[in-house]
PDB file of N, CA and C in Angstrom:
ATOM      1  N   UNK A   1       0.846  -1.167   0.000  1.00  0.00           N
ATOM      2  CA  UNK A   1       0.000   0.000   0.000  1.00  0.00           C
ATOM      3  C   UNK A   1       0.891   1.230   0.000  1.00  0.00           C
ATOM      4  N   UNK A   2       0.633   2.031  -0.361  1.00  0.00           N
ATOM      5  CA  UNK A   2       1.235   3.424  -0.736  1.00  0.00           C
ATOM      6  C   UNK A   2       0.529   4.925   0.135  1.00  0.00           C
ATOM      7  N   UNK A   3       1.383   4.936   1.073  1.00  0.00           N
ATOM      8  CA  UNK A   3       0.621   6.080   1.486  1.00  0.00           C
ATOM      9  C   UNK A   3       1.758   7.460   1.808  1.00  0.00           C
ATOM     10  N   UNK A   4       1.339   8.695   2.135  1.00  0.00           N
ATOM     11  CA  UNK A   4       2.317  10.107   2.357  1.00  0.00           C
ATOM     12  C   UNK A   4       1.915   9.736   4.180  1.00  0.00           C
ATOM     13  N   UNK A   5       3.241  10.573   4.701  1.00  0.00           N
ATOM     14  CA  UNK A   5       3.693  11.017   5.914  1.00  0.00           C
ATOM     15  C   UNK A   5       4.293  11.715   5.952  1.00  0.00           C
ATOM     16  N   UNK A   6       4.069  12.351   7.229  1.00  0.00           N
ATOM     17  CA  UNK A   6       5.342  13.778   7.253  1.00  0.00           C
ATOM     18  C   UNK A   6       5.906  13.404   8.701  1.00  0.00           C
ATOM     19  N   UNK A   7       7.518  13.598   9.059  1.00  0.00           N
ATOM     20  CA  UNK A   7       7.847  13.375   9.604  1.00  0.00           C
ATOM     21  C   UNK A   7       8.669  14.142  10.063  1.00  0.00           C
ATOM     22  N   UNK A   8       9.846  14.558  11.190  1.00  0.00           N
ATOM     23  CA  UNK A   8      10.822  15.420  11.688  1.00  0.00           C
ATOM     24  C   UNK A   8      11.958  15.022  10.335  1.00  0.00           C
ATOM     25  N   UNK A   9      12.762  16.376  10.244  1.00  0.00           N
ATOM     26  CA  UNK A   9      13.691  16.443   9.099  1.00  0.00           C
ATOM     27  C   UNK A   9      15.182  15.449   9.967  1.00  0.00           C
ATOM     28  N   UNK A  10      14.961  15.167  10.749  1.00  0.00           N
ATOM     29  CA  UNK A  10      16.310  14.157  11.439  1.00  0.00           C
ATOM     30  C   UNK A  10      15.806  12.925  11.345  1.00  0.00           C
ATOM     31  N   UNK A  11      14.509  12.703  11.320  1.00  0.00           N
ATOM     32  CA  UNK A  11      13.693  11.377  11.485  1.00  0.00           C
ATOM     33  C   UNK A  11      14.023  10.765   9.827  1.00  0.00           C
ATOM     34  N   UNK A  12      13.863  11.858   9.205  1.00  0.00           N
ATOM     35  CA  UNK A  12      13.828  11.658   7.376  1.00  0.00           C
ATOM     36  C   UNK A  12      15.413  11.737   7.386  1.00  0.00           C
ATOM     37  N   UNK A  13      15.904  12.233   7.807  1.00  0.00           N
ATOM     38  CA  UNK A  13      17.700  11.824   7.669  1.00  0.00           C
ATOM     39  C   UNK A  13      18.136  10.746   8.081  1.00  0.00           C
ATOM     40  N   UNK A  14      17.963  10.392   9.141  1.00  0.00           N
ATOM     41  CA  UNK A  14      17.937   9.210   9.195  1.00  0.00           C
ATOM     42  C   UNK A  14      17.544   7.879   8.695  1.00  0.00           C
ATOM     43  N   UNK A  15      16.366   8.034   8.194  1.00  0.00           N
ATOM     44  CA  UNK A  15      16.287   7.028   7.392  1.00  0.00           C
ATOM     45  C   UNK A  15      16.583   6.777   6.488  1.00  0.00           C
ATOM     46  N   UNK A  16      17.127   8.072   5.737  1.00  0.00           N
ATOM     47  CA  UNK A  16      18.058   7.873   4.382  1.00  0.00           C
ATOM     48  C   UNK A  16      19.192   7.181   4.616  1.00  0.00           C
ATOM     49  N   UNK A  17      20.081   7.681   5.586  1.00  0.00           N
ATOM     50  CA  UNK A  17      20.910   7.224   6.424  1.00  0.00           C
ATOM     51  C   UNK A  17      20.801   5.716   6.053  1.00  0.00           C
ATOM     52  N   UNK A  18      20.819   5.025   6.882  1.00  0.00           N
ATOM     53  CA  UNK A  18      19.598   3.894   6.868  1.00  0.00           C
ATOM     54  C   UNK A  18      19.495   2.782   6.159  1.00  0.00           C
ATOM     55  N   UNK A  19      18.646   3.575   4.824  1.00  0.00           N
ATOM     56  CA  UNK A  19      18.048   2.825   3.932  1.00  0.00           C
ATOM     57  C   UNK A  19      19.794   2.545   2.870  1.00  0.00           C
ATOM     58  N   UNK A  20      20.367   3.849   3.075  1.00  0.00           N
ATOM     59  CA  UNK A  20      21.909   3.630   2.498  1.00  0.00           C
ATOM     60  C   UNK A  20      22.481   2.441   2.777  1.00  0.00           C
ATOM     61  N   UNK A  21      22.791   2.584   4.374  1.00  0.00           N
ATOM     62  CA  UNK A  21      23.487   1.718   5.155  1.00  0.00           C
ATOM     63  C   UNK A  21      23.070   0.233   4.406  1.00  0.00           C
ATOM     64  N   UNK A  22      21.466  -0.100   5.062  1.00  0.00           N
ATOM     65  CA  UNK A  22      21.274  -1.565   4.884  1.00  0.00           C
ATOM     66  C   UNK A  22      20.787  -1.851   3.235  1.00  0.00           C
ATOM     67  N   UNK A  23      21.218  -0.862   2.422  1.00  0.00           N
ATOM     68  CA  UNK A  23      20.485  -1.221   1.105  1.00  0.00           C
ATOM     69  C   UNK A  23      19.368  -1.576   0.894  1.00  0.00           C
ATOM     70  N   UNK A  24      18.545  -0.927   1.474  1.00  0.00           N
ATOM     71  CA  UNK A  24      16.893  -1.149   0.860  1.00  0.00           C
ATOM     72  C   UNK A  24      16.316   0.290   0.593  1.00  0.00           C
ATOM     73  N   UNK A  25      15.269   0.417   0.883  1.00  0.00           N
ATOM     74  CA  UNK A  25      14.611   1.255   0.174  1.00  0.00           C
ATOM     75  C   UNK A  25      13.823   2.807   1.622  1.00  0.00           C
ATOM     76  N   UNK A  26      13.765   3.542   1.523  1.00  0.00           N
ATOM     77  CA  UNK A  26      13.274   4.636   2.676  1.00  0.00           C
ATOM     78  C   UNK A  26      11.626   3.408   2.757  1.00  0.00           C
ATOM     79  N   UNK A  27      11.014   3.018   2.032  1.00  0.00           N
ATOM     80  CA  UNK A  27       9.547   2.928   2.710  1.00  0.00           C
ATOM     81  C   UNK A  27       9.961   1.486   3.377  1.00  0.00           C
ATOM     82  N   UNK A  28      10.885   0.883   2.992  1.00  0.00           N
ATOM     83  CA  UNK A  28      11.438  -0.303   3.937  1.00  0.00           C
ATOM     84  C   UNK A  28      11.775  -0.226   5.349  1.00  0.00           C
ATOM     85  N   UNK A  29      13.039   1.046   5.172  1.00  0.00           N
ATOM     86  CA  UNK A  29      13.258   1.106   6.543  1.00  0.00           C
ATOM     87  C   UNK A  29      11.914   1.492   7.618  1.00  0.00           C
ATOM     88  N   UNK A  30      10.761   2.451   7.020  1.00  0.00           N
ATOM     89  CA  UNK A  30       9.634   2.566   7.983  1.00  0.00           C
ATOM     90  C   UNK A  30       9.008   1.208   8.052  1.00  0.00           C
ATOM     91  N   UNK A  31       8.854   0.874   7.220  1.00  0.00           N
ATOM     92  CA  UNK A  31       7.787  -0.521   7.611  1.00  0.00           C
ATOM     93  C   UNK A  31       8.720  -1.348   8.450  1.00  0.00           C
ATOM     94  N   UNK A  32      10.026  -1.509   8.363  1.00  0.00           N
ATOM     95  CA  UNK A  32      10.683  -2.414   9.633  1.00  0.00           C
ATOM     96  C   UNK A  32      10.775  -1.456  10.650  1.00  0.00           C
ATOM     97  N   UNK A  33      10.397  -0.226  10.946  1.00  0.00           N
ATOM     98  CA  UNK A  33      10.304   0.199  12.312  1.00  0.00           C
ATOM     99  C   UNK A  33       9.057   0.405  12.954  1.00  0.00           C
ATOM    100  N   UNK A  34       8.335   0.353  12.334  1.00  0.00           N
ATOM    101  CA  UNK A  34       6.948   0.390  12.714  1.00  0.00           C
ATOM    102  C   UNK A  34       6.805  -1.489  12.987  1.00  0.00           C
ATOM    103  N   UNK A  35       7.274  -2.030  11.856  1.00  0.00           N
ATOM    104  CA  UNK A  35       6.939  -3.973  12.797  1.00  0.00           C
ATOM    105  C   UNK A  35       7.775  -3.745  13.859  1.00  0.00           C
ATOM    106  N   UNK A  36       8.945  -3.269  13.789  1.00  0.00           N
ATOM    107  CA  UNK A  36       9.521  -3.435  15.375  1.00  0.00           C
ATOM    108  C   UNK A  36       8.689  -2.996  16.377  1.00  0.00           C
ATOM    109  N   UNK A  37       8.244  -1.981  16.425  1.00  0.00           N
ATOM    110  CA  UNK A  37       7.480  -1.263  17.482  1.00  0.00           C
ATOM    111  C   UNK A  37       6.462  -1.829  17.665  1.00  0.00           C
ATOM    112  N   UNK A  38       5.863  -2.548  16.910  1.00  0.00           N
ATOM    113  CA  UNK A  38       4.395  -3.582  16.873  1.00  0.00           C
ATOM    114  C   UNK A  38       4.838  -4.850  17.913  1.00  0.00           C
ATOM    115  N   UNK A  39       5.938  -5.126  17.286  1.00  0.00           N
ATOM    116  CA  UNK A  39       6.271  -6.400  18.013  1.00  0.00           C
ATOM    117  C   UNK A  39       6.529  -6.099  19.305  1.00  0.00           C
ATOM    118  N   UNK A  40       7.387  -5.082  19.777  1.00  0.00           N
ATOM    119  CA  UNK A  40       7.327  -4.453  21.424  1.00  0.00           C
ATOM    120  C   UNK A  40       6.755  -4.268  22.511  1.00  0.00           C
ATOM    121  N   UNK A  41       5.212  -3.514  21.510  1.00  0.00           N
ATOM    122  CA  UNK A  41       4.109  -3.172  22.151  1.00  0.00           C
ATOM    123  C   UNK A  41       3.034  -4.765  22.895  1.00  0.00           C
ATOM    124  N   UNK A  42       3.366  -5.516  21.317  1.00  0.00           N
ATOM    125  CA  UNK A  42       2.682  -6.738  21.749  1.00  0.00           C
ATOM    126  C   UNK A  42       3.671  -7.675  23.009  1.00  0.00           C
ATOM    127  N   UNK A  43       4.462  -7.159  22.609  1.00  0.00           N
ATOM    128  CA  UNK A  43       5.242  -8.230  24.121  1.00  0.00           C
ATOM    129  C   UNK A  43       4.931  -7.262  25.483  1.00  0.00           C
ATOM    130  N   UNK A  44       4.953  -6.095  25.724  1.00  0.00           N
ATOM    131  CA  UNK A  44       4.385  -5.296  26.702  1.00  0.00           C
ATOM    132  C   UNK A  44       3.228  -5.583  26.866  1.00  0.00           C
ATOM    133  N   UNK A  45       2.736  -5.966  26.152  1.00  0.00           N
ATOM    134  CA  UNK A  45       0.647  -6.437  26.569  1.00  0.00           C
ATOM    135  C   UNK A  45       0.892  -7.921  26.477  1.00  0.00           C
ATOM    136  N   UNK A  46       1.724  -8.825  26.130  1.00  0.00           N
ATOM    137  CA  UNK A  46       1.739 -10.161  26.979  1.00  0.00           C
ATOM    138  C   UNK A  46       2.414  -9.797  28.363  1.00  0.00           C
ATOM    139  N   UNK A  47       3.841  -9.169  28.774  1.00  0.00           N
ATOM    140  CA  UNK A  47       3.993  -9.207  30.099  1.00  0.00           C
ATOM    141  C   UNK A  47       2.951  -8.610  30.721  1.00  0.00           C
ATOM    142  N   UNK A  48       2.127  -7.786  30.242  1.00  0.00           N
ATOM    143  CA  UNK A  48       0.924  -7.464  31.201  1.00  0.00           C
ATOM    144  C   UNK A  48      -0.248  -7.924  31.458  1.00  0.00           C
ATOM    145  N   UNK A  49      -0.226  -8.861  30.459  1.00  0.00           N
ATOM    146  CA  UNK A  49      -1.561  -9.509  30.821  1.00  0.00           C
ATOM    147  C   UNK A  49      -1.281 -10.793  31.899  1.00  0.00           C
ATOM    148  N   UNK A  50       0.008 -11.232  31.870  1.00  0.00           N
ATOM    149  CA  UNK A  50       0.803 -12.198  32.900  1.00  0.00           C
ATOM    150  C   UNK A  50       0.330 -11.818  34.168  1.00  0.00           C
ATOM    151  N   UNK A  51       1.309 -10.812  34.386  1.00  0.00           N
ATOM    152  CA  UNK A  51       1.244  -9.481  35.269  1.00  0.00           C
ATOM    153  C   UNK A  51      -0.178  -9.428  36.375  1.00  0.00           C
ATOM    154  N   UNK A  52      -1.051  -9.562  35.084  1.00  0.00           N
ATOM    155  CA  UNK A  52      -2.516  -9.340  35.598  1.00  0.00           C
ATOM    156  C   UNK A  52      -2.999 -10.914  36.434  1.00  0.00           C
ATOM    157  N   UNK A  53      -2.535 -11.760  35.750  1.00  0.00           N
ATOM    158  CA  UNK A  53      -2.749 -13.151  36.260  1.00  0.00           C
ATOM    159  C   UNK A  53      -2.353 -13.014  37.572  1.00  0.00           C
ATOM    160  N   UNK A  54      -0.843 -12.918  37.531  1.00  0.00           N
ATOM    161  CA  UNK A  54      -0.466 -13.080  38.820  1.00  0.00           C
ATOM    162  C   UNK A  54      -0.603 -12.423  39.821  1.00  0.00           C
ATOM    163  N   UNK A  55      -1.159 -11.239  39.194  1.00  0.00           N
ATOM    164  CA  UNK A  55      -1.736 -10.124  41.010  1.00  0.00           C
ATOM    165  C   UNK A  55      -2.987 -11.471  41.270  1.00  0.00           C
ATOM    166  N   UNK A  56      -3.416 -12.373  41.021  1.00  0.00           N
ATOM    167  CA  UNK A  56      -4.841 -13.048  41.425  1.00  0.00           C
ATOM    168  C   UNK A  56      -4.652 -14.821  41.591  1.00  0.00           C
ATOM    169  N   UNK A  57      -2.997 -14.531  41.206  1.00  0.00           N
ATOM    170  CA  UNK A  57      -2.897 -16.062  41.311  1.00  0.00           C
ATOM    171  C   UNK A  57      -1.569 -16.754  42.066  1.00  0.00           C
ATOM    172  N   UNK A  58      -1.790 -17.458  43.303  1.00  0.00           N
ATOM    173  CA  UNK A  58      -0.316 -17.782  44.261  1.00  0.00           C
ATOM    174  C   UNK A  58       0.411 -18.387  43.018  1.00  0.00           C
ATOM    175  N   UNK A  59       1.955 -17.268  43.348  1.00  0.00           N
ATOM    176  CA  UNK A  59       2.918 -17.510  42.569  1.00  0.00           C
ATOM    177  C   UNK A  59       3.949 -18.024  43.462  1.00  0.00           C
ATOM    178  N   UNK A  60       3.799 -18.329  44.359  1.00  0.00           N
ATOM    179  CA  UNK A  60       4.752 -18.708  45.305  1.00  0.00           C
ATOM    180  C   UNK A  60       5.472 -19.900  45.143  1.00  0.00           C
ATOM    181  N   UNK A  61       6.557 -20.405  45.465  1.00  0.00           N
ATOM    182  CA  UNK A  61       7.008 -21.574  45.103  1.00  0.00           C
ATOM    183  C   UNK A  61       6.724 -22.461  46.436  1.00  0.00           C
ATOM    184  N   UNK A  62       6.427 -23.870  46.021  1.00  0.00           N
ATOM    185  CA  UNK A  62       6.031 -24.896  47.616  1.00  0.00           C
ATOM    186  C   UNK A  62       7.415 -24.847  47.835  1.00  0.00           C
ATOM    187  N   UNK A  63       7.201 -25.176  49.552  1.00  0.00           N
ATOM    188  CA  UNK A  63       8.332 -25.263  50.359  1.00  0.00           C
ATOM    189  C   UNK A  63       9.195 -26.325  50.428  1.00  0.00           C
ATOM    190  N   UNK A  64       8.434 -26.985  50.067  1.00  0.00           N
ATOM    191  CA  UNK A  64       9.091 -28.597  49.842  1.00  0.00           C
ATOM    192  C   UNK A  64       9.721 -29.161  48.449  1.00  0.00           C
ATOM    193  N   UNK A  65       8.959 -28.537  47.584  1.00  0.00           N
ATOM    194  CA  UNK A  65       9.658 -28.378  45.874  1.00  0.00           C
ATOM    195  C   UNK A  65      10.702 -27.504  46.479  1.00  0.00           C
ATOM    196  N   UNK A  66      11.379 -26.555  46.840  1.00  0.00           N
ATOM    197  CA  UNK A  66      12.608 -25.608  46.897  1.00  0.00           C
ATOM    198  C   UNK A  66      13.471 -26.175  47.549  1.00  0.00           C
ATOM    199  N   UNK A  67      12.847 -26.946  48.668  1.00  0.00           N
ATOM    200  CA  UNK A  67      14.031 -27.259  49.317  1.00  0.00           C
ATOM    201  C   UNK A  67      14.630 -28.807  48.926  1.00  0.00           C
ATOM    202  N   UNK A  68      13.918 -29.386  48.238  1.00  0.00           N
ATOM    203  CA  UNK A  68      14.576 -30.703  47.286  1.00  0.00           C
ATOM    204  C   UNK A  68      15.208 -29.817  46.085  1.00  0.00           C
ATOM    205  N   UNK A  69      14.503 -28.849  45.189  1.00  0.00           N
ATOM    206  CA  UNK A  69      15.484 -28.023  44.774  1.00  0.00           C
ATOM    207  C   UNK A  69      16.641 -27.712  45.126  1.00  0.00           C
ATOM    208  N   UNK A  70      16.856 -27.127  46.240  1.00  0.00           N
ATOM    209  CA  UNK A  70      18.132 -26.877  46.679  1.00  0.00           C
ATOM    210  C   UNK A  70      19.195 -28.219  46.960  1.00  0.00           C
ATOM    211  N   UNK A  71      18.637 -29.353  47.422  1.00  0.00           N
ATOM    212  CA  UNK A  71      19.319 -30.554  47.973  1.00  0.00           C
ATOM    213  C   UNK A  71      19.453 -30.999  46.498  1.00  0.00           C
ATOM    214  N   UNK A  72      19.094 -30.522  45.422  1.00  0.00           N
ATOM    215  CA  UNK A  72      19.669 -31.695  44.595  1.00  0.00           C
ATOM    216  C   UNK A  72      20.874 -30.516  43.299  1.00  0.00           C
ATOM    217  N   UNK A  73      21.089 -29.326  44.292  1.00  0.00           N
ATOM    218  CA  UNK A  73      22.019 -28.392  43.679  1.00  0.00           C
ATOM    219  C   UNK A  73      23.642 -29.091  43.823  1.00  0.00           C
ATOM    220  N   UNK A  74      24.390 -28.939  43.143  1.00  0.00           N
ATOM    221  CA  UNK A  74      25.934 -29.384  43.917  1.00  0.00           C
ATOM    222  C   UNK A  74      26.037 -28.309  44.905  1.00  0.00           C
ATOM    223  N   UNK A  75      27.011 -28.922  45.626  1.00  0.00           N
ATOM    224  CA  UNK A  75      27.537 -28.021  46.818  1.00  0.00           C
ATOM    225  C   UNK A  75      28.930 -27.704  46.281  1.00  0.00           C
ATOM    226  N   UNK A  76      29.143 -26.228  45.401  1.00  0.00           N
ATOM    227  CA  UNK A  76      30.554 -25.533  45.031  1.00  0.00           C
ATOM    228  C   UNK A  76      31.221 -24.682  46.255  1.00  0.00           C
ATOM    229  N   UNK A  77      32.467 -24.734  46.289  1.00  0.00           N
ATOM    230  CA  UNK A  77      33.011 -24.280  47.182  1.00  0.00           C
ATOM    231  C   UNK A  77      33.579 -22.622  46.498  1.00  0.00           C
ATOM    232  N   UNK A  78      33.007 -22.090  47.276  1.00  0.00           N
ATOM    233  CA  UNK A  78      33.346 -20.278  46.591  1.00  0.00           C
ATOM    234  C   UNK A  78      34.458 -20.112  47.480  1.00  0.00           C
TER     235      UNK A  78
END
């Protein structure tokens, strides 16, 4: 799809910049920064929807799982 934007004149330097560097094209470099930022946002709304679980759900570890945890750690000498 083909569309106009206007953007800051460092924002547009940069992406010339950019599009130089990695050899593609100025509407390339926006569309891979805009999926980056997509992909970000969506991992910020999975840790938060986690987030949300666990304010409502014991996250605690049993006492008895940790401490066979621990007994079956080696014992390193620091």
């Amino acid at each position: 799809m083909k569309t106009a934007i206007s953007v800051p004149n460092d924002v547009f330097e940069l992406s010339e910049r950019l599009a130089k560097k990695l050899k593609v094209s100025r509407s390339k470099i926006f569309a891979m920064g805009v999926k980056k930022l997509g992909e970000e946002y969506d991992e910020e709304e999975i840790i938060a929807s986690i987030n949300r679980v666990c304010e409502k759900v014991d996250t605690s570890v049993d006492p008895v799982l940790f401490k066979m945890a621990m007994l079956s750690l080696p014992k390193d000498e620091w």
